[in-house]
C-alpha atoms as a PDB file:
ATOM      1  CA  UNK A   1      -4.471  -7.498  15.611  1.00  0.00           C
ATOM      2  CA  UNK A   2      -5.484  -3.585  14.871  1.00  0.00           C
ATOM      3  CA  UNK A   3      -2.364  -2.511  15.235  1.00  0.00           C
ATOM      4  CA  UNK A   4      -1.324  -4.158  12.318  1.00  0.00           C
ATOM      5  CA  UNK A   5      -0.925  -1.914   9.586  1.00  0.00           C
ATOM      6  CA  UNK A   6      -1.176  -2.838   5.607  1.00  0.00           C
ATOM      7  CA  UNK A   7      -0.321  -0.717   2.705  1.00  0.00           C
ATOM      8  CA  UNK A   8      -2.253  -2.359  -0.767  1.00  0.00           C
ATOM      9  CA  UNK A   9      -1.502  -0.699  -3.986  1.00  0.00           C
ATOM     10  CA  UNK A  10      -3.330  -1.750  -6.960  1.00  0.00           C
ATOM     11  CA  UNK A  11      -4.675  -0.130 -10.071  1.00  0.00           C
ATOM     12  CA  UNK A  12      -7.264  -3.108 -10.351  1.00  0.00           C
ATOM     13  CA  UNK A  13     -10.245  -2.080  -8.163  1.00  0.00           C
ATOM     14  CA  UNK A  14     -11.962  -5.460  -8.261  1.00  0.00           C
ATOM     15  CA  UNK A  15      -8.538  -7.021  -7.322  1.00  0.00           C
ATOM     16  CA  UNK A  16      -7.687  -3.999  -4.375  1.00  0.00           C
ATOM     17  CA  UNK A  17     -11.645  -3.962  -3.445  1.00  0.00           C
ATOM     18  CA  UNK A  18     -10.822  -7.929  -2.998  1.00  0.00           C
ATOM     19  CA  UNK A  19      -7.459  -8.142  -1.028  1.00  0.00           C
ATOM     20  CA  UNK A  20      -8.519  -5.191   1.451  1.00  0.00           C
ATOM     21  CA  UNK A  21     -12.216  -7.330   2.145  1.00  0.00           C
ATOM     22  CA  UNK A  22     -10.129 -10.434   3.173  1.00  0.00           C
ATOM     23  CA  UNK A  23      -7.163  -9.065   4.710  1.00  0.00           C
ATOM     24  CA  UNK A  24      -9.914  -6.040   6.928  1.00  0.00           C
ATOM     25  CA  UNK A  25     -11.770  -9.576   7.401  1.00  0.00           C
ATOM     26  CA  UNK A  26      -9.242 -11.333   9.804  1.00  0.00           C
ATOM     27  CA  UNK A  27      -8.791  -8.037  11.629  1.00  0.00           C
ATOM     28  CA  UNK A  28      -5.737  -6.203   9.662  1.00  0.00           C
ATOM     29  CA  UNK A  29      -6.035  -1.875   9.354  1.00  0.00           C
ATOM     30  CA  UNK A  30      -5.905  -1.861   5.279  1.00  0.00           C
ATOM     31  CA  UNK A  31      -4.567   1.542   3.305  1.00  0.00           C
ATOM     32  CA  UNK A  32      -5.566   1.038  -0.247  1.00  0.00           C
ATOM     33  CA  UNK A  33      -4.393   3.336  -3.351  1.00  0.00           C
ATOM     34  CA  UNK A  34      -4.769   2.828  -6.895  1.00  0.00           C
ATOM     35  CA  UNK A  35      -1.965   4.518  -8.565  1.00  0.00           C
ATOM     36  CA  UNK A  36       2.014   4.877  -7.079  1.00  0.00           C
ATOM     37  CA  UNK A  37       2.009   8.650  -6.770  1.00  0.00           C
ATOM     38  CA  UNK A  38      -0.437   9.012  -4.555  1.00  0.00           C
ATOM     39  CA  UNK A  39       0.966   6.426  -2.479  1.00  0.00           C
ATOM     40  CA  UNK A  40       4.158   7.637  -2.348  1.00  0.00           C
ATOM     41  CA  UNK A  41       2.768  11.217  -1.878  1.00  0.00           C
ATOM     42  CA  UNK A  42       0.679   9.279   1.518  1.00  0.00           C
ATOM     43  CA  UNK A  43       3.997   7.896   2.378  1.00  0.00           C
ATOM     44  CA  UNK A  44       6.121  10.898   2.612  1.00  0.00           C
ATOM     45  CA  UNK A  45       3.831  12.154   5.616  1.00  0.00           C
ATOM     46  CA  UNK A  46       3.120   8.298   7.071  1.00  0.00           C
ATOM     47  CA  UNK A  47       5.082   5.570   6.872  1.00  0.00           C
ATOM     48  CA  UNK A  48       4.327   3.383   9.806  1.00  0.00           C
ATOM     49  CA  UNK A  49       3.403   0.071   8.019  1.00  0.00           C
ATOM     50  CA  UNK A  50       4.042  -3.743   8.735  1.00  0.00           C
ATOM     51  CA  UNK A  51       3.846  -4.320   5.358  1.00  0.00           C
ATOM     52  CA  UNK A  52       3.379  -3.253   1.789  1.00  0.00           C
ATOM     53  CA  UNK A  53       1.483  -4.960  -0.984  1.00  0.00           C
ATOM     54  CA  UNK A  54       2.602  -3.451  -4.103  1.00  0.00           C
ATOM     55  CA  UNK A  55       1.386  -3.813  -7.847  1.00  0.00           C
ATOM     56  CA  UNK A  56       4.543  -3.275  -9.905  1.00  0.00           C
ATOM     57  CA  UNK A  57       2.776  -1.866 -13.140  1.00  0.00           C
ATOM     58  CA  UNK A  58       0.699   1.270 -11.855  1.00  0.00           C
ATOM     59  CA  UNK A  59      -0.151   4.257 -12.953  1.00  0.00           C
ATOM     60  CA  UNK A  60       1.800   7.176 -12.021  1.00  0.00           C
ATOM     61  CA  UNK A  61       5.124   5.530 -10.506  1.00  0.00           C
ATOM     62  CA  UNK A  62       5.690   2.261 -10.583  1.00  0.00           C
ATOM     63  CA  UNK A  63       5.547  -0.491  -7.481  1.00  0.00           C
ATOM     64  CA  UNK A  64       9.487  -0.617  -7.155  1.00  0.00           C
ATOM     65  CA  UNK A  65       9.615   2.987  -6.746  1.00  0.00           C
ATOM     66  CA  UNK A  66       7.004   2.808  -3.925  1.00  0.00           C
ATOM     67  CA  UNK A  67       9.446   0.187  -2.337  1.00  0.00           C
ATOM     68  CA  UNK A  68      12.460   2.424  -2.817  1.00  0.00           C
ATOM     69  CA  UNK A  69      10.425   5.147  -1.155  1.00  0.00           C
ATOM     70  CA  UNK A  70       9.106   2.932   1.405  1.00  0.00           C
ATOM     71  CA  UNK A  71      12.979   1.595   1.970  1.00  0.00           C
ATOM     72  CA  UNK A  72      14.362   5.125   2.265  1.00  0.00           C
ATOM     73  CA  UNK A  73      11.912   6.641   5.136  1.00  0.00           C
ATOM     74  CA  UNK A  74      12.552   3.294   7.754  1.00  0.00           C
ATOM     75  CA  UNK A  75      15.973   4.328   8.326  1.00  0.00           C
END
């Protein structure tokens, strides 16, 4: 299951500190960030996840404009 790849973004460290534990735990390749910008920033260069976990109030940008991001590179 390593080649399953998980973005987390959370502002919340004990919540994102949580969440990557569990999810790293059963064998999933976790990216955490704690604010939208530098998220996106990560995401403009790699964007080759199975799935995004998004906070929607972050600092920074928020978690739907990560998505819309996100969205716009997998075409």
């Amino acid at each position: 299951m390593a080649d399953n790849r998980i973005l987390l973004v959370e502002d919340d460290h004990s919540i994102s500190d949580t969440v990557a534990l569990n999810l790293r735990y059963v064998g999933y390749e976790v990216m955490v960030f704690g604010d939208g910008s530098a998220a996106a920033a990560y995401l403009a260069q790699d964007h080759s996840f199975d799935l995004a976990l998004l906070d929607i109030m972050l600092p920074g940008i928020d978690g739907m404009e990560v998505c819309r991001r996100l969205k716009g590179q997998s075409t």
